[in-house]
Protein backbone atom coordinates (compact mmCIF):
# COMPACT_ATOMS: atom_id res chain seq x y z
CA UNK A 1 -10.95 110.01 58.15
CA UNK A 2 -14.08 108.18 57.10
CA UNK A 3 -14.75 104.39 57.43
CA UNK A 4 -12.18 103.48 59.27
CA UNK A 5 -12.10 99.56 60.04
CA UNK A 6 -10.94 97.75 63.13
CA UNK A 7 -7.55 95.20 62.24
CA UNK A 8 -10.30 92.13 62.91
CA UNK A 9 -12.33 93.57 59.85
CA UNK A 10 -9.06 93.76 57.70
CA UNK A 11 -8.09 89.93 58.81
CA UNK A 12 -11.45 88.75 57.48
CA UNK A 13 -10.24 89.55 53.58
CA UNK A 14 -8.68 87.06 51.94
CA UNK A 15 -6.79 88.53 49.34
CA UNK A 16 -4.70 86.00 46.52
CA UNK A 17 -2.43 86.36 43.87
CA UNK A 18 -3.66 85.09 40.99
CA UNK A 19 -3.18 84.75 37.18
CA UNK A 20 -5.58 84.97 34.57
CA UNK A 21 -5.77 82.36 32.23
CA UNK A 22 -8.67 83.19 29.74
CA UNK A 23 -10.62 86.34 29.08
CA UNK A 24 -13.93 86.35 27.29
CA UNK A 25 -16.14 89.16 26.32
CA UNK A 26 -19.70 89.04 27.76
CA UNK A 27 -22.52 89.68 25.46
CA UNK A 28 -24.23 93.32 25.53
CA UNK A 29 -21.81 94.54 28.18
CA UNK A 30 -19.35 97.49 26.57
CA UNK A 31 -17.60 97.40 30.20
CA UNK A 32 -17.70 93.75 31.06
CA UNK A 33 -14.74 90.71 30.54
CA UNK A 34 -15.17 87.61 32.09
CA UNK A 35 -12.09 86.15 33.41
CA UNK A 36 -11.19 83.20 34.46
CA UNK A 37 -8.41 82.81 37.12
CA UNK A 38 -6.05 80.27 38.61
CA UNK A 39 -5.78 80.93 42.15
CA UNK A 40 -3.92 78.09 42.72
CA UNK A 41 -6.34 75.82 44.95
CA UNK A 42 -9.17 76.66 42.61
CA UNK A 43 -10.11 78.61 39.45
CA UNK A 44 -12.73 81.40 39.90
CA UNK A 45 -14.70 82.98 37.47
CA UNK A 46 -14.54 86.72 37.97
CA UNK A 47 -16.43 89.56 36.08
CA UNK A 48 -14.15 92.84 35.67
CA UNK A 49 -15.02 96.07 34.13
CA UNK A 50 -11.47 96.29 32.36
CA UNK A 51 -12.50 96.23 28.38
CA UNK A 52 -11.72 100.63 28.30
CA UNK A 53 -8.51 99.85 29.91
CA UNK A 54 -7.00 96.31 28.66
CA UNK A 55 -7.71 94.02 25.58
CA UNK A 56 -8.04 90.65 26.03
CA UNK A 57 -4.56 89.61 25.23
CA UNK A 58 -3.07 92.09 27.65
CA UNK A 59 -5.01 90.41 30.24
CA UNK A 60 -3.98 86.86 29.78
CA UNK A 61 -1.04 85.53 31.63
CA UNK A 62 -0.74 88.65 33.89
CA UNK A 63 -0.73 88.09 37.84
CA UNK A 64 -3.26 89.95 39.99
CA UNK A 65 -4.40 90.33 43.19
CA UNK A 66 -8.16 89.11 44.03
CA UNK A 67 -10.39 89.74 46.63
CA UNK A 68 -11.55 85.94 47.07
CA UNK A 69 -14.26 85.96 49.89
CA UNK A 70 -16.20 88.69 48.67
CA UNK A 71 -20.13 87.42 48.58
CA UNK A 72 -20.62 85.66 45.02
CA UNK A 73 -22.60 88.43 42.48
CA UNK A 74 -24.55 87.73 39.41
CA UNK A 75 -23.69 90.03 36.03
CA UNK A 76 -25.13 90.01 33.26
CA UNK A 77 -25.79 86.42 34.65
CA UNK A 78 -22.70 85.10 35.10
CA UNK A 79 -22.01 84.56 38.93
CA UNK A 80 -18.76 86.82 39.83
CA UNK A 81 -16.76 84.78 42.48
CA UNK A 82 -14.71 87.31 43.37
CA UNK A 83 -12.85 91.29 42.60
CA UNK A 84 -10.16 91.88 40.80
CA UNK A 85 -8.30 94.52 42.59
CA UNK A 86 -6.95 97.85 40.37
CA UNK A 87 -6.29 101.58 41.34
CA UNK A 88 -8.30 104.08 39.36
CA UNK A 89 -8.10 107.50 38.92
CA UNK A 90 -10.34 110.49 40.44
CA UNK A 91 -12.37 110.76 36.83
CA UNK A 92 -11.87 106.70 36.21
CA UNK A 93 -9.60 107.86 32.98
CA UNK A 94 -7.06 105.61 34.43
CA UNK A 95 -7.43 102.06 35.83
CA UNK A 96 -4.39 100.25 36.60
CA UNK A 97 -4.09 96.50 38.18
CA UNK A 98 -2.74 95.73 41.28
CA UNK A 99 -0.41 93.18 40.93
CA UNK A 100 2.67 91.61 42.97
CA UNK A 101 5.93 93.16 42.60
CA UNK A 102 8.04 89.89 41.82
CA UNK A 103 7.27 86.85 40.17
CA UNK A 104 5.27 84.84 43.54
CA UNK A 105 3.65 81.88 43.38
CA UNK A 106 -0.24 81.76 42.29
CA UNK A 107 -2.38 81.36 45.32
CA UNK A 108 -0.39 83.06 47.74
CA UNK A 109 -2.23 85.17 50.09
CA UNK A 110 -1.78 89.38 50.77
CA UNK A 111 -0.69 89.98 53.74
């Protein structure tokens, strides 16, 4: 198996629950929403390549699970302060979010 991490590499990820309160389109991106999301010490803008797979209104109110100590990242100028995690398919036809199996409280970390 390839890239295999140590356990201390996997504790370093801190991994919420979230729920996305607004989604906005981004101008000139055809892949590109910005979202912004309650993670309930903080809201985080987030930048998620989920317009071929969700509208706007599908997205709001749903719970995810976000990767919150990823490195901040700029697109299409808009600083990214975070991931939005989501299964996808071999030929990225599918992309599906990742998101808690019962209704838990926002802000709750993955363990």
């Amino acid at each position: 198996m390839e890239n295999i991490i140590n356990f201390e590499d996997w504790e370093k990820l801190d991994l919420r629950v979230g729920k996305i309160l607004e989604v906005e389109n981004i101008k000139g991106a055809d892949k590109l929403f910005k979202l912004f999301v309650d993670i309930g010490s903080e809201k985080r803008t987030v930048c998620a390549g989920l317009k071929a797979y969700y509208s706007k209104e599908e997205l709001v109110g749903k719970k995810i699970i976000l990767f919150v100590n990823l490195a901040p990242r700029k697109l299409r100028g808009i600083e990214s302060q975070g991931m939005v995690l989501a299964s996808v398919s071999n030929d990225e036809s599918k992309v599906k979010l990742i998101k808690p199996d019962k209704d838990v409280e926002v802000g709750s970390k993955i363990k």
